[in-house]
PDB file of N, CA and C in Angstrom:
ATOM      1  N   UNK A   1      26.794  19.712 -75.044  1.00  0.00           N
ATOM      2  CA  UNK A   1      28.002  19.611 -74.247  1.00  0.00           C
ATOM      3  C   UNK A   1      28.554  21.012 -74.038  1.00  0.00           C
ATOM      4  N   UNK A   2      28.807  21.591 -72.959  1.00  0.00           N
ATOM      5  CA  UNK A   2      29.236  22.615 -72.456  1.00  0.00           C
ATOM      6  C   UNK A   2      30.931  22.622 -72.073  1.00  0.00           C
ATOM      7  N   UNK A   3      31.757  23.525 -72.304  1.00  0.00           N
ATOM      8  CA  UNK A   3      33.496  23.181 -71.681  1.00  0.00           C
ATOM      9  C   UNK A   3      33.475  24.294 -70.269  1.00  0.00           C
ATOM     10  N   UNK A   4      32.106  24.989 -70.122  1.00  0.00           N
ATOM     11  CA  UNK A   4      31.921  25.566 -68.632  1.00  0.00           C
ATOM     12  C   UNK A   4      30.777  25.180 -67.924  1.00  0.00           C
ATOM     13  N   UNK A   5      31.016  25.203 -66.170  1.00  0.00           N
ATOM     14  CA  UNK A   5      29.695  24.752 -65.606  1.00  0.00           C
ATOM     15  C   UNK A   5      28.750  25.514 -65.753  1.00  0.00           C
ATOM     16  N   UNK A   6      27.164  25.612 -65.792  1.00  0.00           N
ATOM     17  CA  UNK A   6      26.189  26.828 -65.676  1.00  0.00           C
ATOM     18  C   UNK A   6      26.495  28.125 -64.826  1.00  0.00           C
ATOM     19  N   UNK A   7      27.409  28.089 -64.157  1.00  0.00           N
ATOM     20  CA  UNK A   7      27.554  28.990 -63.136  1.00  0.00           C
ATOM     21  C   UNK A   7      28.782  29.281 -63.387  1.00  0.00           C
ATOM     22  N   UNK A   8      29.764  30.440 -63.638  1.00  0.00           N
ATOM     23  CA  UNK A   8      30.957  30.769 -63.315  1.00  0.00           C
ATOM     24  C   UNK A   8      31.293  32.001 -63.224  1.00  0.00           C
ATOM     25  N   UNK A   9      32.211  31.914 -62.751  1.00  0.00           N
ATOM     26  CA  UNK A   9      33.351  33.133 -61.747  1.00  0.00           C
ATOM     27  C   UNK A   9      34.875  33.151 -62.555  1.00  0.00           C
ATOM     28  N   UNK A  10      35.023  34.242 -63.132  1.00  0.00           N
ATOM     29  CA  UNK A  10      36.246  34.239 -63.914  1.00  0.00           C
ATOM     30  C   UNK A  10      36.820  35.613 -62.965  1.00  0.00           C
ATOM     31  N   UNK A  11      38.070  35.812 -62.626  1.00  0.00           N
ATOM     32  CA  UNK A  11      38.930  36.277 -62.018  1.00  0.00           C
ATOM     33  C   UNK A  11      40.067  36.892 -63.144  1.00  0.00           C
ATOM     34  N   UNK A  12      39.879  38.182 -63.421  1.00  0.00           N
ATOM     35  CA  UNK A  12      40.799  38.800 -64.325  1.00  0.00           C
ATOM     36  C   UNK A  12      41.646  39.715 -64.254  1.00  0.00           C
ATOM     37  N   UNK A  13      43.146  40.077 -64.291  1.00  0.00           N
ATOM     38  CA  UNK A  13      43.659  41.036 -64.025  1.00  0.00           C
ATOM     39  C   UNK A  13      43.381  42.058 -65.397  1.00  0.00           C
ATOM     40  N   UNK A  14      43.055  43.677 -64.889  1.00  0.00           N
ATOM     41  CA  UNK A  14      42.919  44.588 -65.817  1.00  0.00           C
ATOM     42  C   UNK A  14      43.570  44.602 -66.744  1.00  0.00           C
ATOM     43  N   UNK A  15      44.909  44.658 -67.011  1.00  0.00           N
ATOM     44  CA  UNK A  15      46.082  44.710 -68.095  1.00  0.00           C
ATOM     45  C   UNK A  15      45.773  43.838 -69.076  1.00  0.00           C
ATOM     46  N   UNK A  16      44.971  42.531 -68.493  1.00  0.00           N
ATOM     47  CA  UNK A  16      44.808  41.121 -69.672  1.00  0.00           C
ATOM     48  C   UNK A  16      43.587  41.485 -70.505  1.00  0.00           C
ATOM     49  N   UNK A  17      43.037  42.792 -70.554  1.00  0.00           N
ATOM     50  CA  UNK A  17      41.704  42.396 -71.110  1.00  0.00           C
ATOM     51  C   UNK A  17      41.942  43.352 -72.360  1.00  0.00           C
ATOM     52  N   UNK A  18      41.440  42.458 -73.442  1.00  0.00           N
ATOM     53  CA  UNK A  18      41.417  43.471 -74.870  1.00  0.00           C
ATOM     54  C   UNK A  18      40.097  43.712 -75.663  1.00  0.00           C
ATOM     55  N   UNK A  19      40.002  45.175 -75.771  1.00  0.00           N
ATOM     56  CA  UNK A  19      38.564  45.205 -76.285  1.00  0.00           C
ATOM     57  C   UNK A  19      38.331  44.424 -77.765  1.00  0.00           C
ATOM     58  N   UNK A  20      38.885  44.491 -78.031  1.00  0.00           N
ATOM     59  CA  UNK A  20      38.917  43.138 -79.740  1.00  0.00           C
ATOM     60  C   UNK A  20      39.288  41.333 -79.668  1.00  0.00           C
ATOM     61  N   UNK A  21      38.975  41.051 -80.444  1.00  0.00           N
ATOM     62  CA  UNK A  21      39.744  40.003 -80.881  1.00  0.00           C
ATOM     63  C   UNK A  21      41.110  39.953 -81.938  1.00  0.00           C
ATOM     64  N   UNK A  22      40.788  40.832 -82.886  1.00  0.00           N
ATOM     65  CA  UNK A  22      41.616  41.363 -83.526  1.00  0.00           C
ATOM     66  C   UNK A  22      43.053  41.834 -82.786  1.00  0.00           C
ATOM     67  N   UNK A  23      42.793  42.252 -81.561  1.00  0.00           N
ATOM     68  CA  UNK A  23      43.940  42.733 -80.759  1.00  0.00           C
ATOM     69  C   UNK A  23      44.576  41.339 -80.169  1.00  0.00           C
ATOM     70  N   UNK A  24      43.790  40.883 -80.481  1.00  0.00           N
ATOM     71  CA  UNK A  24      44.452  39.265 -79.475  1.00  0.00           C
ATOM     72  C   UNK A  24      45.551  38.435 -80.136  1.00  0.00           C
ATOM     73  N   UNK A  25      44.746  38.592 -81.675  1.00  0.00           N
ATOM     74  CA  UNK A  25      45.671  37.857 -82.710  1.00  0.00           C
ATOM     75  C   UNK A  25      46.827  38.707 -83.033  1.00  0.00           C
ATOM     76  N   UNK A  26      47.004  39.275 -82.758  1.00  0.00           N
ATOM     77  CA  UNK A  26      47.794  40.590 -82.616  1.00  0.00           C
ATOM     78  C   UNK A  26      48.955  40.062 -81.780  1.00  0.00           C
ATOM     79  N   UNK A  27      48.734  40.146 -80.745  1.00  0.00           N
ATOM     80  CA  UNK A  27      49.504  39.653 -79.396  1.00  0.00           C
ATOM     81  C   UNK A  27      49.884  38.623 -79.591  1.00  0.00           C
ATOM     82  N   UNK A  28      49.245  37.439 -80.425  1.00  0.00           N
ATOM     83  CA  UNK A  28      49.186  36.272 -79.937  1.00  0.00           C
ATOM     84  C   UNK A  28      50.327  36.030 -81.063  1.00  0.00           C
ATOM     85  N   UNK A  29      50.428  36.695 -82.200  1.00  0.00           N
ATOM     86  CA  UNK A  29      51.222  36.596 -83.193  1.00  0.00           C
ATOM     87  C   UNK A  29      52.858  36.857 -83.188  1.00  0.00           C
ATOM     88  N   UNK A  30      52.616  38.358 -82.080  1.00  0.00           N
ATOM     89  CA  UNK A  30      54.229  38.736 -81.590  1.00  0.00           C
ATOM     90  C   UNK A  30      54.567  37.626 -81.093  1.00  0.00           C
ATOM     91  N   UNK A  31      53.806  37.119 -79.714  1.00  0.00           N
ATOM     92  CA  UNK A  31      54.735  36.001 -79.094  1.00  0.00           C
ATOM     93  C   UNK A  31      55.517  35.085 -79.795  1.00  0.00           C
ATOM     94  N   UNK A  32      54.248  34.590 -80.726  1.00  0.00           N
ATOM     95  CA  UNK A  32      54.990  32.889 -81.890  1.00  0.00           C
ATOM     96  C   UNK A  32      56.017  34.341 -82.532  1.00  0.00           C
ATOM     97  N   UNK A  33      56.391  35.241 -82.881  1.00  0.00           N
ATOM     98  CA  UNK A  33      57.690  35.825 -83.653  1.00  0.00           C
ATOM     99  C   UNK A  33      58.620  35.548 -82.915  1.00  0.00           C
ATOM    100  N   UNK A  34      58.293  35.927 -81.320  1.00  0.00           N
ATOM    101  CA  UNK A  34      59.280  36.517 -80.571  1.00  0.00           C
ATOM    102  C   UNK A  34      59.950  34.904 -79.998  1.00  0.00           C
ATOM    103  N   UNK A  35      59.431  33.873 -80.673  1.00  0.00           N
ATOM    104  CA  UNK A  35      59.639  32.782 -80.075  1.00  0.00           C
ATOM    105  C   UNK A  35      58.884  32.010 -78.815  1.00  0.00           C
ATOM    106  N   UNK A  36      58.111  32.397 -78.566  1.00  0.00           N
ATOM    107  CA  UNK A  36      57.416  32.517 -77.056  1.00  0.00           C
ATOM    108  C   UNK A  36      56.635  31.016 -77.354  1.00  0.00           C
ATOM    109  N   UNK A  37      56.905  30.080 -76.072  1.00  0.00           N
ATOM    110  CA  UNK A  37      55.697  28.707 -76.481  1.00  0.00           C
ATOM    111  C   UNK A  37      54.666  29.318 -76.682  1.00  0.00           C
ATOM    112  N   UNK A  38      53.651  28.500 -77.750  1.00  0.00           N
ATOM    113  CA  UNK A  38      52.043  28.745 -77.350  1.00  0.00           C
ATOM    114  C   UNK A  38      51.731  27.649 -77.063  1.00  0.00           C
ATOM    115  N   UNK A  39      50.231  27.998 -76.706  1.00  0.00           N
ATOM    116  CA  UNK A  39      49.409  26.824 -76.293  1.00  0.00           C
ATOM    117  C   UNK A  39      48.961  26.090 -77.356  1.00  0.00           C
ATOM    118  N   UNK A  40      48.356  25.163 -77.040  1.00  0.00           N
ATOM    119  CA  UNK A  40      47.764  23.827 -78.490  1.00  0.00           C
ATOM    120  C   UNK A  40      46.223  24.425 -78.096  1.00  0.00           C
ATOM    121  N   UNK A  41      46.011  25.099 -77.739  1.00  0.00           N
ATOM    122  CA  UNK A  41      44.522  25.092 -77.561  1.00  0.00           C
ATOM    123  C   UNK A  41      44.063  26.459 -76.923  1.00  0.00           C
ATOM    124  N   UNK A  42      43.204  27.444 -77.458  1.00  0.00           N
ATOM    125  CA  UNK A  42      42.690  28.547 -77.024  1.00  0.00           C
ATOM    126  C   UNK A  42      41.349  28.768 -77.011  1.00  0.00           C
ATOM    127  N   UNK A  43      40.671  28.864 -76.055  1.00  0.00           N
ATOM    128  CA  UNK A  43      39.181  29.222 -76.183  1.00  0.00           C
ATOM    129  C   UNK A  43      38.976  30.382 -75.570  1.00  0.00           C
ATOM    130  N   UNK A  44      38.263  31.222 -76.617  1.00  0.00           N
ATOM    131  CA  UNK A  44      37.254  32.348 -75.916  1.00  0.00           C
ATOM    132  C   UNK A  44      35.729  32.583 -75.958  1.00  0.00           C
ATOM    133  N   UNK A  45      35.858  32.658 -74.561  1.00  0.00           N
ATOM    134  CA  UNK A  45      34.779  32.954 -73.999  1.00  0.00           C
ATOM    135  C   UNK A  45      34.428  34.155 -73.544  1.00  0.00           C
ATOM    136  N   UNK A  46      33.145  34.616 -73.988  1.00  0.00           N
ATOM    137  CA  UNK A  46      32.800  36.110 -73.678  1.00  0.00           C
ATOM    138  C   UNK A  46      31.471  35.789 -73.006  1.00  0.00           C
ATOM    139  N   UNK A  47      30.939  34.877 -72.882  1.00  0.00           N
ATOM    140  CA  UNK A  47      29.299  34.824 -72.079  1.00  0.00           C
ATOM    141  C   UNK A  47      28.503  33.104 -72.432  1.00  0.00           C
ATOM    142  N   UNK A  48      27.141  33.666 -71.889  1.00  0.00           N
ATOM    143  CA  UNK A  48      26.431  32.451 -73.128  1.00  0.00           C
ATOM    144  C   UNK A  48      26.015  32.087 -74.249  1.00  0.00           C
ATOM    145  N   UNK A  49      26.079  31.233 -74.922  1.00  0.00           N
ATOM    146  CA  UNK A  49      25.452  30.990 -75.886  1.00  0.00           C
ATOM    147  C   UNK A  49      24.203  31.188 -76.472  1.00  0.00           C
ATOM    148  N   UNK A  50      23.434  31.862 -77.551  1.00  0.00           N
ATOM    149  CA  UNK A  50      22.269  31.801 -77.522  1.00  0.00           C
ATOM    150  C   UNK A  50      21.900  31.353 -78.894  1.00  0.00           C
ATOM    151  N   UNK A  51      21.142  30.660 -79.172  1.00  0.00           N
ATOM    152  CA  UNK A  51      20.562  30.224 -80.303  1.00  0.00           C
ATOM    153  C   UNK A  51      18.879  29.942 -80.610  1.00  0.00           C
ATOM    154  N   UNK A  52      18.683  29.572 -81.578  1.00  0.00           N
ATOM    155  CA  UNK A  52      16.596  29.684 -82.207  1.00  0.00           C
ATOM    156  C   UNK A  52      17.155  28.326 -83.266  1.00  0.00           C
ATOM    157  N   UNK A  53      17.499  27.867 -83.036  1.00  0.00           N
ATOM    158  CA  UNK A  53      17.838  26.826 -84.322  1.00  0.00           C
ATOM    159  C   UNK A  53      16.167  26.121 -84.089  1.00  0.00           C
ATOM    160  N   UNK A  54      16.151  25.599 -82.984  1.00  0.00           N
ATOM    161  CA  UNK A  54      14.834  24.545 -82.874  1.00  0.00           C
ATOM    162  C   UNK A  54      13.264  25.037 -82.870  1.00  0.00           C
ATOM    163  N   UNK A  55      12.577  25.267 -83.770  1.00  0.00           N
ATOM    164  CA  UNK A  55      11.945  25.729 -83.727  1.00  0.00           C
ATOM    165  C   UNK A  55      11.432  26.863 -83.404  1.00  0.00           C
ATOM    166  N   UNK A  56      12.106  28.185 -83.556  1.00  0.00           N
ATOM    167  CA  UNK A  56      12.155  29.329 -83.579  1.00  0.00           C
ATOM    168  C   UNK A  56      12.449  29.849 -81.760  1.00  0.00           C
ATOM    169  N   UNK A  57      12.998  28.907 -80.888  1.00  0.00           N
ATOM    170  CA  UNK A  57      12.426  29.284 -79.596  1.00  0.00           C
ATOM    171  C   UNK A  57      14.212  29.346 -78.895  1.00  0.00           C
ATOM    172  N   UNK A  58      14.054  30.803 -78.339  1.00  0.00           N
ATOM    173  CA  UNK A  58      15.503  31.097 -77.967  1.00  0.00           C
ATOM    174  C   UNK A  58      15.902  30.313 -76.581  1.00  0.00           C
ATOM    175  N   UNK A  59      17.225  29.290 -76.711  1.00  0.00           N
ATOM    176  CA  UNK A  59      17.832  28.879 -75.752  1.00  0.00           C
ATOM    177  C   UNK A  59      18.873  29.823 -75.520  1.00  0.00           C
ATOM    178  N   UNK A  60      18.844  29.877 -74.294  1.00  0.00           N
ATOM    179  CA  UNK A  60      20.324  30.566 -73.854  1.00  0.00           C
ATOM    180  C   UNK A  60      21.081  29.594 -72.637  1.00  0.00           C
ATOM    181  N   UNK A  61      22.926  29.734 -73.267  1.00  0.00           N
ATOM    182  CA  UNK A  61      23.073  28.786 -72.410  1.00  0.00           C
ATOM    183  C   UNK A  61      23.675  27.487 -72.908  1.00  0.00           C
ATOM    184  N   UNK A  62      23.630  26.341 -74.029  1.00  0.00           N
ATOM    185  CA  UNK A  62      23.541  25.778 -74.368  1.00  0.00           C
ATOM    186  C   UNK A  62      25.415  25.056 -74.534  1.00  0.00           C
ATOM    187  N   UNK A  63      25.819  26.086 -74.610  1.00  0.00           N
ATOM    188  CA  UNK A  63      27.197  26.293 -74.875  1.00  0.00           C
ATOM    189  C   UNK A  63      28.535  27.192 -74.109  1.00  0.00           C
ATOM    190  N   UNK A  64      28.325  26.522 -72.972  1.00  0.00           N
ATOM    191  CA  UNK A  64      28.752  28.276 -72.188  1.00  0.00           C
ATOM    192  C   UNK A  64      27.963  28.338 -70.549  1.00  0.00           C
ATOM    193  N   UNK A  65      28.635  29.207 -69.933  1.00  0.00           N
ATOM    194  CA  UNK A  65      27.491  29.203 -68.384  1.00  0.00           C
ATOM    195  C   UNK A  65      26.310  30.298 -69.048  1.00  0.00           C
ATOM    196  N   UNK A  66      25.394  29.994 -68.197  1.00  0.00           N
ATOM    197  CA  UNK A  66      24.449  30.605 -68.233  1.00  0.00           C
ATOM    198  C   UNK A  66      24.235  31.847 -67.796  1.00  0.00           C
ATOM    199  N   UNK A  67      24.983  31.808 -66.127  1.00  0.00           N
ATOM    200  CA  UNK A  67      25.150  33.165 -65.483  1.00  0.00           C
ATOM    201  C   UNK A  67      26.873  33.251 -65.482  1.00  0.00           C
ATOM    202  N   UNK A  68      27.487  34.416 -65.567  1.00  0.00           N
ATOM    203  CA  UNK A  68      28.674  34.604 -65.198  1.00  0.00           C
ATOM    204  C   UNK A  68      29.054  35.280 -64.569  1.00  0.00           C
ATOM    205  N   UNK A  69      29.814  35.622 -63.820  1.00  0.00           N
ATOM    206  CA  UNK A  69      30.718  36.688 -63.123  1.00  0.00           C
ATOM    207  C   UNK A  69      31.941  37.114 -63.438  1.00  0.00           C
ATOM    208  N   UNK A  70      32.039  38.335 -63.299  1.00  0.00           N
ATOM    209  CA  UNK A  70      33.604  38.698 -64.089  1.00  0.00           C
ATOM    210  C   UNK A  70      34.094  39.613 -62.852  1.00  0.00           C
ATOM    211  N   UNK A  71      34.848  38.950 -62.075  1.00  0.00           N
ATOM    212  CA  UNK A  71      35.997  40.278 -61.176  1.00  0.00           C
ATOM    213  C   UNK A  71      36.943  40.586 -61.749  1.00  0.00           C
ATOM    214  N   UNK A  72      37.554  41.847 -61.697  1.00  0.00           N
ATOM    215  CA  UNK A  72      38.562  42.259 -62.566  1.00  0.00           C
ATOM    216  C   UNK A  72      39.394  42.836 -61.128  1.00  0.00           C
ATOM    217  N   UNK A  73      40.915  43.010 -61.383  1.00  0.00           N
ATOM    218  CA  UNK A  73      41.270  42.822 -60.552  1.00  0.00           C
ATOM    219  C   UNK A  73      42.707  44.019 -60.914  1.00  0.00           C
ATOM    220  N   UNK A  74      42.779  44.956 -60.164  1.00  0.00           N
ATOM    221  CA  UNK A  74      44.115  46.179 -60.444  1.00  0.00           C
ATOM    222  C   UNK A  74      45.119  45.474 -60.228  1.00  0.00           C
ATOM    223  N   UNK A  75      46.332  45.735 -61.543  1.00  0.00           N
ATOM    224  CA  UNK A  75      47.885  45.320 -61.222  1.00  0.00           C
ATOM    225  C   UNK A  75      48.212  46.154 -59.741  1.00  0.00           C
ATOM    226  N   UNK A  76      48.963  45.024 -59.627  1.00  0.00           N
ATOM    227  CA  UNK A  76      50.329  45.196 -58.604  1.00  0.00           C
ATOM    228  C   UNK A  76      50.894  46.242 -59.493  1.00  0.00           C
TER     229      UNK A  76
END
């Protein structure tokens, strides 16, 4: 079961992107201080999935699109 189609197109403004995860929880931590709603649910996604579980033979894909696209996009 996949939560993306094989194919996707993600649309990102520059300012949103953090080279860590560590930086995220970061961010994500001020908000809940600062009072800020969060969400009930966060997923990240950085690509596809790849795994050898089945018999030594690499799937890619499995979990995730297969191909992606990333536009990034300059603030206003």
């Amino acid at each position: 079961m996949s939560l993306l189609p094989e194919y996707s197109l993600f649309i990102l403004r520059k300012s949103t992107i953090l080279p860590r995860v560590a930086q995220l929880a970061e961010k994500l931590h001020q908000k809940a201080q600062a009072g800020e709603r969060m969400p009930s649910c966060i997923n990240i996604i950085s690509g596809p999935s790849s795994t050898a579980d089945i018999e030594l033979i690499k799937v890619v894909g499995v979990h995730g699109p297969v191909k992606a696209v990333y536009l990034i996009i300059e603030d206003c």
